[in-house]
PDB file of N, CA and C in Angstrom:
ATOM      1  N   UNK A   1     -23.183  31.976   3.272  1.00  0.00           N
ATOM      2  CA  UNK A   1     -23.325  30.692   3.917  1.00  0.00           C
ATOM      3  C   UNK A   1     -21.936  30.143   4.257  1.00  0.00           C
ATOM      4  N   UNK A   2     -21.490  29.153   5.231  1.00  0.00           N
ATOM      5  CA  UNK A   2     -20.893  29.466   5.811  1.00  0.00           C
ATOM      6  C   UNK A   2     -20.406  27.472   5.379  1.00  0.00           C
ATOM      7  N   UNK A   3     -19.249  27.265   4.971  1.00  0.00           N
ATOM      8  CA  UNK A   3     -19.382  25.893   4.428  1.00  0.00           C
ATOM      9  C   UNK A   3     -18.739  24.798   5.965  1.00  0.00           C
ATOM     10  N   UNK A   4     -18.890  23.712   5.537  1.00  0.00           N
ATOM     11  CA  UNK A   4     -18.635  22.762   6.616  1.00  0.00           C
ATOM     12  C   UNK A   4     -17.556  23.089   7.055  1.00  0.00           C
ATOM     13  N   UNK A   5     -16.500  23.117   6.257  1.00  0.00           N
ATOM     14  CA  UNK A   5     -15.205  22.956   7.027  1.00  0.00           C
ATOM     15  C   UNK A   5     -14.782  24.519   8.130  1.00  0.00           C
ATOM     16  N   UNK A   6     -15.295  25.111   8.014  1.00  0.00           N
ATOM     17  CA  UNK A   6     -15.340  26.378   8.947  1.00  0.00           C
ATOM     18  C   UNK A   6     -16.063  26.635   9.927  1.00  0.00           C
ATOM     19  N   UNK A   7     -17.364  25.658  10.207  1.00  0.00           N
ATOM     20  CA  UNK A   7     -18.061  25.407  11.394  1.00  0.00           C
ATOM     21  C   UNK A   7     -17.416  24.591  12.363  1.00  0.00           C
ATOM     22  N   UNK A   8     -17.630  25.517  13.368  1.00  0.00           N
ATOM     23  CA  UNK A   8     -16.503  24.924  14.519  1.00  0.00           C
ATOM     24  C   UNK A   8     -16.681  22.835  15.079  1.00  0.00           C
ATOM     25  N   UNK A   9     -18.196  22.646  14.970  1.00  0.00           N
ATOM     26  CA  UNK A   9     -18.724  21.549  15.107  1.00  0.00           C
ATOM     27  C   UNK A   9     -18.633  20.271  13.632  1.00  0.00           C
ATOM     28  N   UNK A  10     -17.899  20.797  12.731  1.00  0.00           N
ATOM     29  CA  UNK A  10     -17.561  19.874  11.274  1.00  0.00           C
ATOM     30  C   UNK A  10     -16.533  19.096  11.988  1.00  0.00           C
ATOM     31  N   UNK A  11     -16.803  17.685  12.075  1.00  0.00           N
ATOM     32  CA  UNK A  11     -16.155  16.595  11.809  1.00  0.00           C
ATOM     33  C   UNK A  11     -15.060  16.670  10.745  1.00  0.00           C
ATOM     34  N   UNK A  12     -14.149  16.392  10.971  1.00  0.00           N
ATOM     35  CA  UNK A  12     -12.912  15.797   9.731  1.00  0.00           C
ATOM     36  C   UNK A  12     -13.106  14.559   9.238  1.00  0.00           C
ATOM     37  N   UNK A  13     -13.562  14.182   8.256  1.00  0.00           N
ATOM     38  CA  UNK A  13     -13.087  13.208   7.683  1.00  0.00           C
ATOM     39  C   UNK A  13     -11.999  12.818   7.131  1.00  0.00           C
ATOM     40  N   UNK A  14     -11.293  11.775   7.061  1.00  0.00           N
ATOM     41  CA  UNK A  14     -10.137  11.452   6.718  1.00  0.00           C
ATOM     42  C   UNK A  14     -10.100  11.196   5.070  1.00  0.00           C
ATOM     43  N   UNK A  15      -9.456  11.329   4.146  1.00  0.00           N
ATOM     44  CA  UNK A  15      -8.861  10.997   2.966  1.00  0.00           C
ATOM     45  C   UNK A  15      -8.019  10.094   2.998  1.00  0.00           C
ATOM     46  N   UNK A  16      -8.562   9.308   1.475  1.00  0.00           N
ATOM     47  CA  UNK A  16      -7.471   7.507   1.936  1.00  0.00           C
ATOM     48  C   UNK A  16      -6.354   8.261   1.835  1.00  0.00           C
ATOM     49  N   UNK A  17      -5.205   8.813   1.286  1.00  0.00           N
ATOM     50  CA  UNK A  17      -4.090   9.021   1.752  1.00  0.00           C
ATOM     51  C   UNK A  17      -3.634   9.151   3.328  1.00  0.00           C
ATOM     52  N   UNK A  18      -5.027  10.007   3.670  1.00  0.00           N
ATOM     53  CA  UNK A  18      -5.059   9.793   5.376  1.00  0.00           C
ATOM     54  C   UNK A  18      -4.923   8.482   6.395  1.00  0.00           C
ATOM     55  N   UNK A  19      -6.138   7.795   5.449  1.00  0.00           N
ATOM     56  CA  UNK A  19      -5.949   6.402   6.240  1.00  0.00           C
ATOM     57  C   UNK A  19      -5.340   5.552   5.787  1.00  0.00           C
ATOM     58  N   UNK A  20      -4.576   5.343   4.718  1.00  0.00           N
ATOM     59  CA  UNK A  20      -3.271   4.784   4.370  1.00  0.00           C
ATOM     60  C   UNK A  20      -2.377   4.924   5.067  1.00  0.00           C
ATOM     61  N   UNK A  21      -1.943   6.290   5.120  1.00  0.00           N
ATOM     62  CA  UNK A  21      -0.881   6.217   6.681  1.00  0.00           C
ATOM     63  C   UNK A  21      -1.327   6.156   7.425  1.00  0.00           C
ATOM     64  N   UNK A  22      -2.297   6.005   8.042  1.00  0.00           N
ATOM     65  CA  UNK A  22      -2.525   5.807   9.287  1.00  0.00           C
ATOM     66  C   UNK A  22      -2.110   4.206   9.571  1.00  0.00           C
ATOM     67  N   UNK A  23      -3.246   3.450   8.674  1.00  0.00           N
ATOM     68  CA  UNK A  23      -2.872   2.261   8.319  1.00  0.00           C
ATOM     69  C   UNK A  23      -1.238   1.981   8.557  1.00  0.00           C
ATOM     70  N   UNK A  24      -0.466   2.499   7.484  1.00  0.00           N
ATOM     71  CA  UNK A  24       1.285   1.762   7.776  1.00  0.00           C
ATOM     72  C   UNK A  24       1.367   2.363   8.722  1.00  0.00           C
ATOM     73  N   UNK A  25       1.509   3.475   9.445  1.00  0.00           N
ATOM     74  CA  UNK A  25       1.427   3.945  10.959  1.00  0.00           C
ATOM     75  C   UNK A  25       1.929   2.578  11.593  1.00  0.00           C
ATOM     76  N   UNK A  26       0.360   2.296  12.079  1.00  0.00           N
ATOM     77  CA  UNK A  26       0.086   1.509  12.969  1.00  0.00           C
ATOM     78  C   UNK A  26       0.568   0.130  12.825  1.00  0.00           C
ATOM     79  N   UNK A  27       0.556  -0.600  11.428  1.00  0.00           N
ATOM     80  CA  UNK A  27       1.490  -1.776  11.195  1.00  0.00           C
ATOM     81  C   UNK A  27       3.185  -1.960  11.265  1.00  0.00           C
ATOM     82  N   UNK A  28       3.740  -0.381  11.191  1.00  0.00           N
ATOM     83  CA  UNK A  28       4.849  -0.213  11.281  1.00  0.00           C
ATOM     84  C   UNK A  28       5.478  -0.377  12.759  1.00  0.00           C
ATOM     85  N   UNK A  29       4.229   0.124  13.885  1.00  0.00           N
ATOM     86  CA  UNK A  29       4.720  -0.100  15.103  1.00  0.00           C
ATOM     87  C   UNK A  29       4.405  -1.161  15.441  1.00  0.00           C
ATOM     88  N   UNK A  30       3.374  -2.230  14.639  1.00  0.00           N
ATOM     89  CA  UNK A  30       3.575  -3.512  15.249  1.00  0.00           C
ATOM     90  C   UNK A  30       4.341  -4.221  15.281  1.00  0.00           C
ATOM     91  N   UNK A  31       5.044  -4.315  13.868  1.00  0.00           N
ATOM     92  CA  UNK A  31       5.982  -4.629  13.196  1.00  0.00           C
ATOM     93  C   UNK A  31       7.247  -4.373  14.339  1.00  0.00           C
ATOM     94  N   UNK A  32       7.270  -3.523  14.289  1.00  0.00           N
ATOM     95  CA  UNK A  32       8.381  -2.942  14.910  1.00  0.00           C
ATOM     96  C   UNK A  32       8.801  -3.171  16.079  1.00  0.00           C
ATOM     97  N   UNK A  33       7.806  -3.221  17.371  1.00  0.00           N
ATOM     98  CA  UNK A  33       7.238  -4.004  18.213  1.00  0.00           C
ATOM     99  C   UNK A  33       7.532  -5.055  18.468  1.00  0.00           C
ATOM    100  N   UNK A  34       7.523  -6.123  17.588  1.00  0.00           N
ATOM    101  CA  UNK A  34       7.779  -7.586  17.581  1.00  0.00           C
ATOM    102  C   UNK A  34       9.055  -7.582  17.469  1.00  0.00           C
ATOM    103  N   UNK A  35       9.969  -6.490  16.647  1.00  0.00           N
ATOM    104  CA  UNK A  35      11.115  -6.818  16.687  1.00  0.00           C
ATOM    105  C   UNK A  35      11.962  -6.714  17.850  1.00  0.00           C
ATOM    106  N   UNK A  36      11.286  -5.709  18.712  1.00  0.00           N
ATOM    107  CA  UNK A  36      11.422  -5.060  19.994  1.00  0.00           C
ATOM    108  C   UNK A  36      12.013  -6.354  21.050  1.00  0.00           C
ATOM    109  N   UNK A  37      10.677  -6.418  21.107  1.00  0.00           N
ATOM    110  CA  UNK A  37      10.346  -7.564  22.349  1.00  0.00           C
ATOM    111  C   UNK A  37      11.532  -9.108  21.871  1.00  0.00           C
ATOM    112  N   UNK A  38      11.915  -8.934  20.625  1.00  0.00           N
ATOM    113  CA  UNK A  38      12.484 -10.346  20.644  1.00  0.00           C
ATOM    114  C   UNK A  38      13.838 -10.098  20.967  1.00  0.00           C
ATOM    115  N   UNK A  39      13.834  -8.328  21.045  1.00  0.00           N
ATOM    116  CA  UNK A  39      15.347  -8.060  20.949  1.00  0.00           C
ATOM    117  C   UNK A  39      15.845  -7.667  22.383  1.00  0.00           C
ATOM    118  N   UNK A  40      14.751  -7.846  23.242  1.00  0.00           N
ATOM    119  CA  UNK A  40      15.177  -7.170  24.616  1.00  0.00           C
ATOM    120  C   UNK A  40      15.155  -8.809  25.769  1.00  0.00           C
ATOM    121  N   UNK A  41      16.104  -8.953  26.440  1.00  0.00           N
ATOM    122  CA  UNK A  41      16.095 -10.117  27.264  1.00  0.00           C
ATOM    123  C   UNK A  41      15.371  -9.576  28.542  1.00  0.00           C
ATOM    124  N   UNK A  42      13.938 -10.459  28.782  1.00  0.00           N
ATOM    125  CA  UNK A  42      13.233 -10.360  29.955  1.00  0.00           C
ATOM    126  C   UNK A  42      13.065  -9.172  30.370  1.00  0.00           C
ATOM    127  N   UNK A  43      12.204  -8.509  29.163  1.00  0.00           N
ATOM    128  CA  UNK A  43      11.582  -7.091  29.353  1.00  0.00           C
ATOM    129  C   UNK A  43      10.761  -7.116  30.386  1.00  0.00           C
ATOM    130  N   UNK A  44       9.813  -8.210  31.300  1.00  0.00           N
ATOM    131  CA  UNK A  44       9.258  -8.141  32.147  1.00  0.00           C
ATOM    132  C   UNK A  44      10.075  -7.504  33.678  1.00  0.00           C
ATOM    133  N   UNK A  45      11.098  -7.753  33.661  1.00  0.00           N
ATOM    134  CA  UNK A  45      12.054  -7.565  34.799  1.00  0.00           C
ATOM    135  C   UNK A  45      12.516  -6.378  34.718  1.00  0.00           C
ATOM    136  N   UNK A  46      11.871  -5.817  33.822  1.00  0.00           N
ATOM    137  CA  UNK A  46      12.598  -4.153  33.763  1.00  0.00           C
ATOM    138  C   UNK A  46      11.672  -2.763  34.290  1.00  0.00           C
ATOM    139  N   UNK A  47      11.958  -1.991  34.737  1.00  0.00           N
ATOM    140  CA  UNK A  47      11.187  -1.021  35.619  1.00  0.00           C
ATOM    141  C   UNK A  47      10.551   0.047  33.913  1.00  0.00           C
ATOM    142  N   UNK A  48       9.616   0.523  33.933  1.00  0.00           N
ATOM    143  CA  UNK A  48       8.962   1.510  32.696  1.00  0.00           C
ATOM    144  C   UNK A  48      10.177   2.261  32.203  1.00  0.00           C
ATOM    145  N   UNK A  49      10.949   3.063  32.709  1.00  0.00           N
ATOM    146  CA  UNK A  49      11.744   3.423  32.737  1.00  0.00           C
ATOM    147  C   UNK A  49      13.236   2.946  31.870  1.00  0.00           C
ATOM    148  N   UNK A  50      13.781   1.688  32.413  1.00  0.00           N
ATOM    149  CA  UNK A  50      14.630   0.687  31.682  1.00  0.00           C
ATOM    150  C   UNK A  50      14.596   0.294  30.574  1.00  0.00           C
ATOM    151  N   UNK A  51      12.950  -0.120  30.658  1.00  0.00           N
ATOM    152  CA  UNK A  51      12.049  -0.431  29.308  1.00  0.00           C
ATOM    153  C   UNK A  51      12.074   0.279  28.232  1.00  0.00           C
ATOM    154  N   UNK A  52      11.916   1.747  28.305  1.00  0.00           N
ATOM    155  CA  UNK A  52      11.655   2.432  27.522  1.00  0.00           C
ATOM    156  C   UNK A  52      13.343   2.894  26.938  1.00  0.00           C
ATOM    157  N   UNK A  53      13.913   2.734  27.217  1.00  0.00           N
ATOM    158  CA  UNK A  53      15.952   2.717  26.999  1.00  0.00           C
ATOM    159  C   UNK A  53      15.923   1.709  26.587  1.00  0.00           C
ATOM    160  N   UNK A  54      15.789   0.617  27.066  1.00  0.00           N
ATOM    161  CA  UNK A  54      15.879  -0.851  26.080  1.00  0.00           C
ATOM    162  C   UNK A  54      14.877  -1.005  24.606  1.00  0.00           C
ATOM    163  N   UNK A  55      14.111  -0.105  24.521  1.00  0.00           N
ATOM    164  CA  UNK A  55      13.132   0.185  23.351  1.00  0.00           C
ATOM    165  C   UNK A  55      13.966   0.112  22.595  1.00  0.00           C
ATOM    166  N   UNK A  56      14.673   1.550  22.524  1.00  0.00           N
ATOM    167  CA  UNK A  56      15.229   2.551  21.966  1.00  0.00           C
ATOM    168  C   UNK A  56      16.959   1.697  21.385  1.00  0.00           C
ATOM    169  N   UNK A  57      17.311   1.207  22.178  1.00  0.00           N
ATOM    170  CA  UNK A  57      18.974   0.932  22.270  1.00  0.00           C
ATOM    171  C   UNK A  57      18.494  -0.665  21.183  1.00  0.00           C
ATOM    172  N   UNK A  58      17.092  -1.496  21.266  1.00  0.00           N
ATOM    173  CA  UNK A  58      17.041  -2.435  20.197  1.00  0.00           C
ATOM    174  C   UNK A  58      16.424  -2.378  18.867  1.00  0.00           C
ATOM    175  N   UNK A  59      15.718  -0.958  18.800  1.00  0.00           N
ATOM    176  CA  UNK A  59      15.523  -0.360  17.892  1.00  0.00           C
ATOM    177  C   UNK A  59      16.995   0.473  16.800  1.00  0.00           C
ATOM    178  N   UNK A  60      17.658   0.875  17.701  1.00  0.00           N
ATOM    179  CA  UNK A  60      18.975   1.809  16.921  1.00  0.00           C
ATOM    180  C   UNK A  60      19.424   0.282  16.342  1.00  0.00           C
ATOM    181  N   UNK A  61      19.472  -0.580  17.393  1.00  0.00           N
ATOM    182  CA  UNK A  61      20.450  -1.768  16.818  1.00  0.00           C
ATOM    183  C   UNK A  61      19.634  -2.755  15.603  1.00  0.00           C
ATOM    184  N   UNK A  62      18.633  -2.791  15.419  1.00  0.00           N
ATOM    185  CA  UNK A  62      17.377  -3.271  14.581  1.00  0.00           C
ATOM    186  C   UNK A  62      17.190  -2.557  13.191  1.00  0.00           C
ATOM    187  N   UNK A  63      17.436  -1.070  13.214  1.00  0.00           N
ATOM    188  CA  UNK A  63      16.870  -0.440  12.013  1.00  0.00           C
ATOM    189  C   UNK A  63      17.562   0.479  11.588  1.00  0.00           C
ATOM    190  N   UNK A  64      17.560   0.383  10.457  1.00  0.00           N
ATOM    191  CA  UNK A  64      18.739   0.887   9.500  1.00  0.00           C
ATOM    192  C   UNK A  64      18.643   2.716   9.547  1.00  0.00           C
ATOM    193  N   UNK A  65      17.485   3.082   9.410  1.00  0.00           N
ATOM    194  CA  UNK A  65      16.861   4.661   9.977  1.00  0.00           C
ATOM    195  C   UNK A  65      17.054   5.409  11.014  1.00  0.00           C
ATOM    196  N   UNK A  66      17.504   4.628  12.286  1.00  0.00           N
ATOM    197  CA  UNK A  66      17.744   5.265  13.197  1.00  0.00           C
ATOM    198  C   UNK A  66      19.163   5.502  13.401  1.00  0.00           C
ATOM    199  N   UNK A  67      19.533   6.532  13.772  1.00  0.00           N
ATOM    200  CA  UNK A  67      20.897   7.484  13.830  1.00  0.00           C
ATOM    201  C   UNK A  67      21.422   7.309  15.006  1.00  0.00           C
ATOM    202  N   UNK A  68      22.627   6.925  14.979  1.00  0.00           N
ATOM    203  CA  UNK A  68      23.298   7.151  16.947  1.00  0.00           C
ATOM    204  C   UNK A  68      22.725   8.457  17.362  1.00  0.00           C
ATOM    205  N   UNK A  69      22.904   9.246  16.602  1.00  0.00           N
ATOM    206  CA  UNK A  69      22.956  10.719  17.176  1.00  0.00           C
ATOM    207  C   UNK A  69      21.294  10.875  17.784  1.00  0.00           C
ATOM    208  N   UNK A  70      20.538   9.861  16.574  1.00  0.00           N
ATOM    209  CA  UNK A  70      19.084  10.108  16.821  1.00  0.00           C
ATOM    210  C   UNK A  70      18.491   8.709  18.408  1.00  0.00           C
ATOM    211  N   UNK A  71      19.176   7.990  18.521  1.00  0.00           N
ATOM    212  CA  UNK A  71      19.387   7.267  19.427  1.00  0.00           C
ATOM    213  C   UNK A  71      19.578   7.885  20.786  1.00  0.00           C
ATOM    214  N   UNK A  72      20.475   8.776  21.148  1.00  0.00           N
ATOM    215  CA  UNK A  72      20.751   9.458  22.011  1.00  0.00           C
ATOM    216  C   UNK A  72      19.531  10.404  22.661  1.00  0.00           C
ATOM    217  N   UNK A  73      18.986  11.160  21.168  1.00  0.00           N
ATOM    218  CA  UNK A  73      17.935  11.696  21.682  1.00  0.00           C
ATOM    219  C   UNK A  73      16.729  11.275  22.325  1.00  0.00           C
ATOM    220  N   UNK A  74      16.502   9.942  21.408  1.00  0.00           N
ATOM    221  CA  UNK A  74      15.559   9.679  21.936  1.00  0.00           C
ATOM    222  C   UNK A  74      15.490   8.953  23.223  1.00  0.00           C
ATOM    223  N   UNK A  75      16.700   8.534  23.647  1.00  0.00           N
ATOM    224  CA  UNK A  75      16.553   7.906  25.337  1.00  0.00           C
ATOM    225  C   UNK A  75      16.058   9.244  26.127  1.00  0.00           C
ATOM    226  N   UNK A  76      16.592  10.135  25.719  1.00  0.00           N
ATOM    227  CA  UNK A  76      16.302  11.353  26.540  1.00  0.00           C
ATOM    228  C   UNK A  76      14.859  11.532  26.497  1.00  0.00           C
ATOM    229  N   UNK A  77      14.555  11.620  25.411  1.00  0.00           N
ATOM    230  CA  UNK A  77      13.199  12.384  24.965  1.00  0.00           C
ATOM    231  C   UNK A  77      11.585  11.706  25.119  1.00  0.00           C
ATOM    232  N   UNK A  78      12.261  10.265  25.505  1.00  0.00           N
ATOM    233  CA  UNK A  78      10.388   9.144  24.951  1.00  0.00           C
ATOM    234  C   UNK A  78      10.567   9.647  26.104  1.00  0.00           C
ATOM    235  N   UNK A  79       8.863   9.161  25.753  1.00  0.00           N
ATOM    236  CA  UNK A  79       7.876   8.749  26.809  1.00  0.00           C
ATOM    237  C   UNK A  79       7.955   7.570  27.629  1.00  0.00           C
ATOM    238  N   UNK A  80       7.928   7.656  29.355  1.00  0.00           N
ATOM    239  CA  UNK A  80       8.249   6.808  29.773  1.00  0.00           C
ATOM    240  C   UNK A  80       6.575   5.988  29.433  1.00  0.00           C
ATOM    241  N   UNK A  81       6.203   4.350  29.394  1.00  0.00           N
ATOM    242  CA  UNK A  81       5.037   4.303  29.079  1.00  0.00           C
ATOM    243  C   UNK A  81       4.079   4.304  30.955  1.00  0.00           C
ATOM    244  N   UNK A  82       2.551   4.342  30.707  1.00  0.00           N
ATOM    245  CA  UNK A  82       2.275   4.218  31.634  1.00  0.00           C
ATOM    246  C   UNK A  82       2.355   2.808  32.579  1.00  0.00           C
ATOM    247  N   UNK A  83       2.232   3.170  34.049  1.00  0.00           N
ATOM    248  CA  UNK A  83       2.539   2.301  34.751  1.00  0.00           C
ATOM    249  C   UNK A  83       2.067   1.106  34.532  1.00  0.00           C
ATOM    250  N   UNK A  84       0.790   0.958  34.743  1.00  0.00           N
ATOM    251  CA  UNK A  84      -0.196  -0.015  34.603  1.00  0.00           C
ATOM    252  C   UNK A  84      -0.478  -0.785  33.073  1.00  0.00           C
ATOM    253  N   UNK A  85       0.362  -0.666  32.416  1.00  0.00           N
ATOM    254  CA  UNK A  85       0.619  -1.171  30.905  1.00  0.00           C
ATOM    255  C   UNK A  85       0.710  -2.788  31.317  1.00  0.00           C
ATOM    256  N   UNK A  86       0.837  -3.489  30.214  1.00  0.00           N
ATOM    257  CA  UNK A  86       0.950  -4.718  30.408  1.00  0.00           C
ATOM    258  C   UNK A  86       3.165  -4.351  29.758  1.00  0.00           C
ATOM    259  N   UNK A  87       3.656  -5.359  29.693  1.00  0.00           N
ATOM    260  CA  UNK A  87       5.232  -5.078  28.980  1.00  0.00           C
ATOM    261  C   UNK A  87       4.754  -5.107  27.800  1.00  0.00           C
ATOM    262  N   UNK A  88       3.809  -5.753  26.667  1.00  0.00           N
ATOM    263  CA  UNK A  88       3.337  -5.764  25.482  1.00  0.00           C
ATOM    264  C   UNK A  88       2.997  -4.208  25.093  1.00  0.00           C
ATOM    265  N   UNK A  89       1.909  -3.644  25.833  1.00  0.00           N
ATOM    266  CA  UNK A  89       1.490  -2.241  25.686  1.00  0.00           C
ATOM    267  C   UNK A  89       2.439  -1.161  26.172  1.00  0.00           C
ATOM    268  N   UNK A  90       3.166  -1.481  26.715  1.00  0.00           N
ATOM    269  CA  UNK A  90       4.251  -0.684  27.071  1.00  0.00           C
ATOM    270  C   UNK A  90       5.864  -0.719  25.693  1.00  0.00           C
ATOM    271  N   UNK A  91       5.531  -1.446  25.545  1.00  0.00           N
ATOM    272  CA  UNK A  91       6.752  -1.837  24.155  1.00  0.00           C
ATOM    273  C   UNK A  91       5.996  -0.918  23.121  1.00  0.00           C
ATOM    274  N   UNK A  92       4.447  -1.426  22.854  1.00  0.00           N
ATOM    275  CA  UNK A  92       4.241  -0.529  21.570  1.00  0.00           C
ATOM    276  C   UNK A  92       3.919   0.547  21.847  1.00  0.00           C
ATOM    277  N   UNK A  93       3.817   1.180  23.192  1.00  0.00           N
ATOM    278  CA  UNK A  93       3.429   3.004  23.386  1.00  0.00           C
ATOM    279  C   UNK A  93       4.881   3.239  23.058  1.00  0.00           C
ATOM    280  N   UNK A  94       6.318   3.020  23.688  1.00  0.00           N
ATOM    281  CA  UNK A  94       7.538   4.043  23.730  1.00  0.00           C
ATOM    282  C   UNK A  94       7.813   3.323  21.895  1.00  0.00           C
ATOM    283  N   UNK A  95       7.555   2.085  20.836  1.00  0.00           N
ATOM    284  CA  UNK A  95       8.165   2.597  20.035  1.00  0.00           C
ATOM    285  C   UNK A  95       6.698   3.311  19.080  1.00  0.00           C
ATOM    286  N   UNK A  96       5.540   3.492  19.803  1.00  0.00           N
ATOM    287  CA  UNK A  96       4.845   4.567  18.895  1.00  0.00           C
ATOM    288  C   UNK A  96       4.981   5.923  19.089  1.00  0.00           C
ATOM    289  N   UNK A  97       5.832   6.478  20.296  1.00  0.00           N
ATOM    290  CA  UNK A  97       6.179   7.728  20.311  1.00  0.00           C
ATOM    291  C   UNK A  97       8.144   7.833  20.067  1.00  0.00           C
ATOM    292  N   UNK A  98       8.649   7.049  19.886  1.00  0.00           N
ATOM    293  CA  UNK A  98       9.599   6.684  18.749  1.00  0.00           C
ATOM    294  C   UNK A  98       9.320   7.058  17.319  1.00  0.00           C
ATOM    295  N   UNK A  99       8.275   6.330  16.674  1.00  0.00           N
ATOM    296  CA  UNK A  99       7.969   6.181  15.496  1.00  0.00           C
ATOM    297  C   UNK A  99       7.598   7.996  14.949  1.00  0.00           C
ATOM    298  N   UNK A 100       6.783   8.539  16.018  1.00  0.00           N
ATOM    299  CA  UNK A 100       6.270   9.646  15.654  1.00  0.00           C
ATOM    300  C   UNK A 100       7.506  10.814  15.723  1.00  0.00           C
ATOM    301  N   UNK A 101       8.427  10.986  16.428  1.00  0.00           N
ATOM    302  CA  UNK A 101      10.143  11.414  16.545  1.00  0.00           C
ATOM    303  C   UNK A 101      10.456  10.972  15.284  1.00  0.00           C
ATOM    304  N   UNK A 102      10.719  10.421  14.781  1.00  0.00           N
ATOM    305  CA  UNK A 102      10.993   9.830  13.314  1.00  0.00           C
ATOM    306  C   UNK A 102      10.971  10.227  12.349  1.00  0.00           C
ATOM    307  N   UNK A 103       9.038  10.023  12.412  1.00  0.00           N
ATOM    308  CA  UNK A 103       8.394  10.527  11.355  1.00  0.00           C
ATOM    309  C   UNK A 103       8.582  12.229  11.204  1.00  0.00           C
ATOM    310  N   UNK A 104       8.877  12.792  12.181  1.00  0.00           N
ATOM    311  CA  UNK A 104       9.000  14.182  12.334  1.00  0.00           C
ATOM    312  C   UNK A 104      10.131  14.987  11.933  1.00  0.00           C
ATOM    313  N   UNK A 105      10.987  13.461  12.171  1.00  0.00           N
ATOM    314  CA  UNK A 105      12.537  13.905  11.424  1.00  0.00           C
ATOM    315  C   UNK A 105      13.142  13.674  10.759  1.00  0.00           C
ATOM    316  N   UNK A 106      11.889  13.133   9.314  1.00  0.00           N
ATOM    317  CA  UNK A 106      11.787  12.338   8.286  1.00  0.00           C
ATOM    318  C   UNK A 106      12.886  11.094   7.868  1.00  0.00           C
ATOM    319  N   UNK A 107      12.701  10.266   9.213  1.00  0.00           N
ATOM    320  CA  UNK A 107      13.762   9.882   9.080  1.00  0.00           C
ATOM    321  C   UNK A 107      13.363   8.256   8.434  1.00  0.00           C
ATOM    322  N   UNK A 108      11.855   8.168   8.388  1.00  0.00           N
ATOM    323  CA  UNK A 108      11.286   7.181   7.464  1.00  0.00           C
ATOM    324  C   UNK A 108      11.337   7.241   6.139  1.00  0.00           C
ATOM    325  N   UNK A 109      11.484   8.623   5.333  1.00  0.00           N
ATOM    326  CA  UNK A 109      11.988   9.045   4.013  1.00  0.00           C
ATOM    327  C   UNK A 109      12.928   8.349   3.492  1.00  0.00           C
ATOM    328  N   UNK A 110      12.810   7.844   2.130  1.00  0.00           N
ATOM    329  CA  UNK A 110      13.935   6.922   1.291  1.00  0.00           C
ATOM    330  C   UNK A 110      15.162   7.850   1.399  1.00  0.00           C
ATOM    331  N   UNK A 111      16.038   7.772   0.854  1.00  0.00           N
ATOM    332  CA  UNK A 111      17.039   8.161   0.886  1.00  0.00           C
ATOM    333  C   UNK A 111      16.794   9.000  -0.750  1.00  0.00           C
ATOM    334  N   UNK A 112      17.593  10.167  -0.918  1.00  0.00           N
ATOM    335  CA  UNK A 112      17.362  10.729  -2.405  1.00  0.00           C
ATOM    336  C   UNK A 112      18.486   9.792  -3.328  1.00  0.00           C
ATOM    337  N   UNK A 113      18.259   9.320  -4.571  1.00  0.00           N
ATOM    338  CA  UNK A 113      19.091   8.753  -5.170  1.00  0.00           C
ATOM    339  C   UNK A 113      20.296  10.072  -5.918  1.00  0.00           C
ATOM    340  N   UNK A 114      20.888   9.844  -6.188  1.00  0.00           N
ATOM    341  CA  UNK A 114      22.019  10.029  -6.362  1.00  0.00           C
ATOM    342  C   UNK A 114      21.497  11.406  -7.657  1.00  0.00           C
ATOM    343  N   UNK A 115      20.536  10.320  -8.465  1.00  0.00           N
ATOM    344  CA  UNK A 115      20.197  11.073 -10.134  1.00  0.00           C
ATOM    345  C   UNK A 115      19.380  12.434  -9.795  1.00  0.00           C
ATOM    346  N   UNK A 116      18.735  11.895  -8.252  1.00  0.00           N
ATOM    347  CA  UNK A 116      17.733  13.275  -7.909  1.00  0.00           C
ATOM    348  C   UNK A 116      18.291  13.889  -6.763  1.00  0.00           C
ATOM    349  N   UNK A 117      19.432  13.871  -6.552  1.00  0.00           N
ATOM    350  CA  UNK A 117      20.253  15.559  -5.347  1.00  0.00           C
ATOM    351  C   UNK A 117      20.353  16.488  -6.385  1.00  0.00           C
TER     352      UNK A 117
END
């Protein structure tokens, strides 16, 4: 017999560790978000494009996690957001594909203390 998780049609359910992060996930880019928008002058006047560099350049300057070096990349690398965004939905798509660059380059990870290198 052939158990759920190997039938091509089994649903995933999530595990609260799952939806815990998912959870700070998503509060982290709101969060984050807000800091965005307060940090960019008249994000409305800016082309998707601009926007998504001004994300990035008030984020490096905002948060202690992000790296010049990792700054650089990511102007290169986001996602420009889509056109038809509002500037609100467009702030939290480029820093939720920010956030996920990040998370990938554990760069949300505490720092190791000193007693545990």
């Amino acid at each position: 017999m052939e158990s759920a998780a190997n039938r091509p049609n089994a649903q995933h359910i999530p595990t609260g560790g799952e939806i815990e992060a998912s959870v700070a996930q998503s509060r982290r880019v709101r969060y984050l978000s807000a800091i965005v928008r307060d940090g960019i002058d008249d994000p409305d006047a800016l082309d998707r494009d601009e926007l998504a560099k001004a994300v990035v350049k008030a984020l490096h300057d905002a948060h202690p996690h992000i790296r010049f070096e990792d700054a650089l990349e990511l102007a290169v690398i986001v996602e420009t957001p889509p056109a038809d965004s509002s500037t609100v939905e467009a702030i939290e798509y480029v820093v939720a594909d920010i956030c996920s660059h990040l998370d990938a380059w554990n760069r949300f990870e505490p720092p190791a203390l000193l007693s545990q290198a």
